[in-house]
N, C-alpha and C. Protein backbone atom coordinates (compact mmCIF):
# COMPACT_ATOMS: atom_id res chain seq x y z
N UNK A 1 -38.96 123.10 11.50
CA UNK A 1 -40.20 122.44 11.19
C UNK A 1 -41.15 122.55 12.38
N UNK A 2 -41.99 122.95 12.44
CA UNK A 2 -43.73 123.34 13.06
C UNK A 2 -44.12 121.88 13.17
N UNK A 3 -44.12 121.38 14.13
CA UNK A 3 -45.03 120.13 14.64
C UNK A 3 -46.23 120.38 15.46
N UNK A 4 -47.24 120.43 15.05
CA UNK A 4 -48.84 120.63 16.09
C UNK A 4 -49.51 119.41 16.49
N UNK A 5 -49.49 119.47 17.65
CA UNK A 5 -50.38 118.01 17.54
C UNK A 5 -51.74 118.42 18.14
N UNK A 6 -52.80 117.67 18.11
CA UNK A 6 -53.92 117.83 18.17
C UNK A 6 -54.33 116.90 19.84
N UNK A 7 -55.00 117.61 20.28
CA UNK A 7 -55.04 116.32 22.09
C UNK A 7 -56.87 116.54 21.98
N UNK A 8 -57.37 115.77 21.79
CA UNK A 8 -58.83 115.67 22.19
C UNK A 8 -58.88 114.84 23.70
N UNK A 9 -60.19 115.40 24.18
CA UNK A 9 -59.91 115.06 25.65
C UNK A 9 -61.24 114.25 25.42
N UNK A 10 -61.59 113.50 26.21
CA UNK A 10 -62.63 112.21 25.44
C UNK A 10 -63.08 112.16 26.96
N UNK A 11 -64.53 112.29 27.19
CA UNK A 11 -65.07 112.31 28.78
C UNK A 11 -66.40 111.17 28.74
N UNK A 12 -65.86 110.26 29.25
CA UNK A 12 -66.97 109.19 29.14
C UNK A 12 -67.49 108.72 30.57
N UNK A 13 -68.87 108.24 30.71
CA UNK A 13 -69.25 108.17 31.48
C UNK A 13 -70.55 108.83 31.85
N UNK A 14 -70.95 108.87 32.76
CA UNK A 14 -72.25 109.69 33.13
C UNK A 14 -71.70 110.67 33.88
N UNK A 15 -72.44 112.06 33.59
CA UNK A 15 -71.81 113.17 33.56
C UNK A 15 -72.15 114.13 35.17
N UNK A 16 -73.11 113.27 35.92
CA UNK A 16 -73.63 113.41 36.78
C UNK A 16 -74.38 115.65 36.99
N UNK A 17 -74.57 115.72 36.22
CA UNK A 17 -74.92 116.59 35.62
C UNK A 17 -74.22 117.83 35.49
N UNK A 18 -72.99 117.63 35.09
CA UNK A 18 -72.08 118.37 35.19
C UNK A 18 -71.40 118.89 33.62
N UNK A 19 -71.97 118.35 32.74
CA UNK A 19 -71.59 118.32 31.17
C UNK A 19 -71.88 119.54 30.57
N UNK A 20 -72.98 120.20 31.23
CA UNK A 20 -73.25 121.74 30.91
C UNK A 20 -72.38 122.78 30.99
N UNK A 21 -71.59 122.82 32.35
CA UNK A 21 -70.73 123.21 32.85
C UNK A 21 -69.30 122.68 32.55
N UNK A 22 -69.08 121.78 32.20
CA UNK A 22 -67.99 121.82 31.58
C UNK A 22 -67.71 122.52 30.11
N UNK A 23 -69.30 122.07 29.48
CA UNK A 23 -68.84 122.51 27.76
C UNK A 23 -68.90 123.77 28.15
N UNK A 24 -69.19 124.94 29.35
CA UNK A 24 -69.03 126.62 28.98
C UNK A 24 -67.59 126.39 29.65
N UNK A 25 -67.37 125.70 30.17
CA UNK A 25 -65.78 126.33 30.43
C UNK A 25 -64.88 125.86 29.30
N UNK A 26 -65.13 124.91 28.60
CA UNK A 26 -64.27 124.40 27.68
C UNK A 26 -64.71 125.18 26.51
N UNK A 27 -65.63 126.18 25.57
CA UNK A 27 -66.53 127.27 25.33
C UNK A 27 -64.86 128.43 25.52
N UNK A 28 -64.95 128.79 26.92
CA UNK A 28 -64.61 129.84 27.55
C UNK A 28 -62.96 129.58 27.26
N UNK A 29 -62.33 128.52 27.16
CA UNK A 29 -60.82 128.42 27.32
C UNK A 29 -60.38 127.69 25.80
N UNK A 30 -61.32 128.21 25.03
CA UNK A 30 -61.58 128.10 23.36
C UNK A 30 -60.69 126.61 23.08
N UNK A 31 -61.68 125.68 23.93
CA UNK A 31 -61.32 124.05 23.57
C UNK A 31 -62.58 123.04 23.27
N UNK A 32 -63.67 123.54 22.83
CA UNK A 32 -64.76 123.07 22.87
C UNK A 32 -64.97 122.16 21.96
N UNK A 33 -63.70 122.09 20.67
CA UNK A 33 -63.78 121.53 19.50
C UNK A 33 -62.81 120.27 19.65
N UNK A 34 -62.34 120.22 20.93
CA UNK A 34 -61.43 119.29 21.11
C UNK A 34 -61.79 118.28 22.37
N UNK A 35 -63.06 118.23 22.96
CA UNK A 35 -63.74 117.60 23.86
C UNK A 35 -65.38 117.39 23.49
N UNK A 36 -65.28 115.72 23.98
CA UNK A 36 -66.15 115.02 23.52
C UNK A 36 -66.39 114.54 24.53
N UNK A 37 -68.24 114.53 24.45
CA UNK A 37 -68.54 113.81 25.46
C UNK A 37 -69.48 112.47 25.16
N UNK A 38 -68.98 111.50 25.58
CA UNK A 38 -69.53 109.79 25.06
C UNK A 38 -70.85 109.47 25.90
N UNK A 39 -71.28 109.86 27.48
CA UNK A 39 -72.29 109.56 27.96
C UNK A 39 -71.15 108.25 28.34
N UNK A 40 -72.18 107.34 29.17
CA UNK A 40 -71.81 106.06 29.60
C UNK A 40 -71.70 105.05 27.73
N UNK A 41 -70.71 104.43 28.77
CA UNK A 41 -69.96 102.96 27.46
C UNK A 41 -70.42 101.81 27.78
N UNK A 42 -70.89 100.93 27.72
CA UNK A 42 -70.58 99.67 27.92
C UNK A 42 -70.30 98.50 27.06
N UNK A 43 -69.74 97.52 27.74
CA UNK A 43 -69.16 96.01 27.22
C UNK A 43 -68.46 96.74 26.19
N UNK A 44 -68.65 95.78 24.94
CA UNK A 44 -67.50 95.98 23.55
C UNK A 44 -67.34 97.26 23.56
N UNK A 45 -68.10 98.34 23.42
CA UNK A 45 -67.76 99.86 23.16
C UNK A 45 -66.97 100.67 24.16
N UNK A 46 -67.13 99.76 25.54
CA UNK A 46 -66.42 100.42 26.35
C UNK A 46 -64.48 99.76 26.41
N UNK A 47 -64.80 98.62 26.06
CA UNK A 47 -63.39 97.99 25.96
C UNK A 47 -62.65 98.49 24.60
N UNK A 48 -63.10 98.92 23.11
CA UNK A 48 -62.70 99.75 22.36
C UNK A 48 -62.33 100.92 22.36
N UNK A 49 -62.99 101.46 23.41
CA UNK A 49 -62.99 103.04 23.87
C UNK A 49 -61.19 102.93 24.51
N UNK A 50 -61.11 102.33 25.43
CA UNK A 50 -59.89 101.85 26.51
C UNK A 50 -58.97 101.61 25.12
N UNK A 51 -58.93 101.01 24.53
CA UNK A 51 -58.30 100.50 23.46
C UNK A 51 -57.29 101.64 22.76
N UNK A 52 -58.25 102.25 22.26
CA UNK A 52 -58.03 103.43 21.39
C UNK A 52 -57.49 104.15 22.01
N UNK A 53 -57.51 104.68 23.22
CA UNK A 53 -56.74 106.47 24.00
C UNK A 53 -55.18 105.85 24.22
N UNK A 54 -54.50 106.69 24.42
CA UNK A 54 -52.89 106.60 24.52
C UNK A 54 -52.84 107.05 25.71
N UNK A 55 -53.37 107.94 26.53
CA UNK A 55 -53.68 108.37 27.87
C UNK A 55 -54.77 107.82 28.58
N UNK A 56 -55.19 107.42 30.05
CA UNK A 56 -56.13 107.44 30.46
C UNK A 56 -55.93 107.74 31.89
N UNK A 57 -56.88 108.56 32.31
CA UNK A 57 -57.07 108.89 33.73
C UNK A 57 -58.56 108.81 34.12
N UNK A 58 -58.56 107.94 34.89
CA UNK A 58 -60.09 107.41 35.29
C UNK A 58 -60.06 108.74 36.88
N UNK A 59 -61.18 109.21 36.94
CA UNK A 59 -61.33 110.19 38.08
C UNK A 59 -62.56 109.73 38.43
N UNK A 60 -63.14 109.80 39.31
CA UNK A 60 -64.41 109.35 40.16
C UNK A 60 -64.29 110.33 41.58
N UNK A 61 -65.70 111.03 41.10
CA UNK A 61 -65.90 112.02 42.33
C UNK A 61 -67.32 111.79 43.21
């Protein structure tokens, strides 16, 4: 039995102008359909957001 699972990568936050450049590399490594970008969250939408992922890795550069 074939099990696929599906991983969307969910990028929230302010993108510090870097969102261009990510969607051609994500474009380029044919994942573009599986990354989303939210912009900044706040209050309730951002505590739903947290809610919902099964993974999280907060990065700050």
């Amino acid at each position: 039995m074939l099990v696929l699972k599906i991983i969307i990568l969910v990028i929230v936050g302010p993108d510090g102008g870097s969102q261009q450049e990510l969607l051609e590399t994500a474009v380029k490594l044919g994942i573009s359909d599986n990354v989303i970008f939210t912009g900044p969250l706040y209050g309730q939408k951002k505590v739903s957001a947290y809610r919902r992922i099964p993974v999280c890795t907060p990065i700050c550069i």
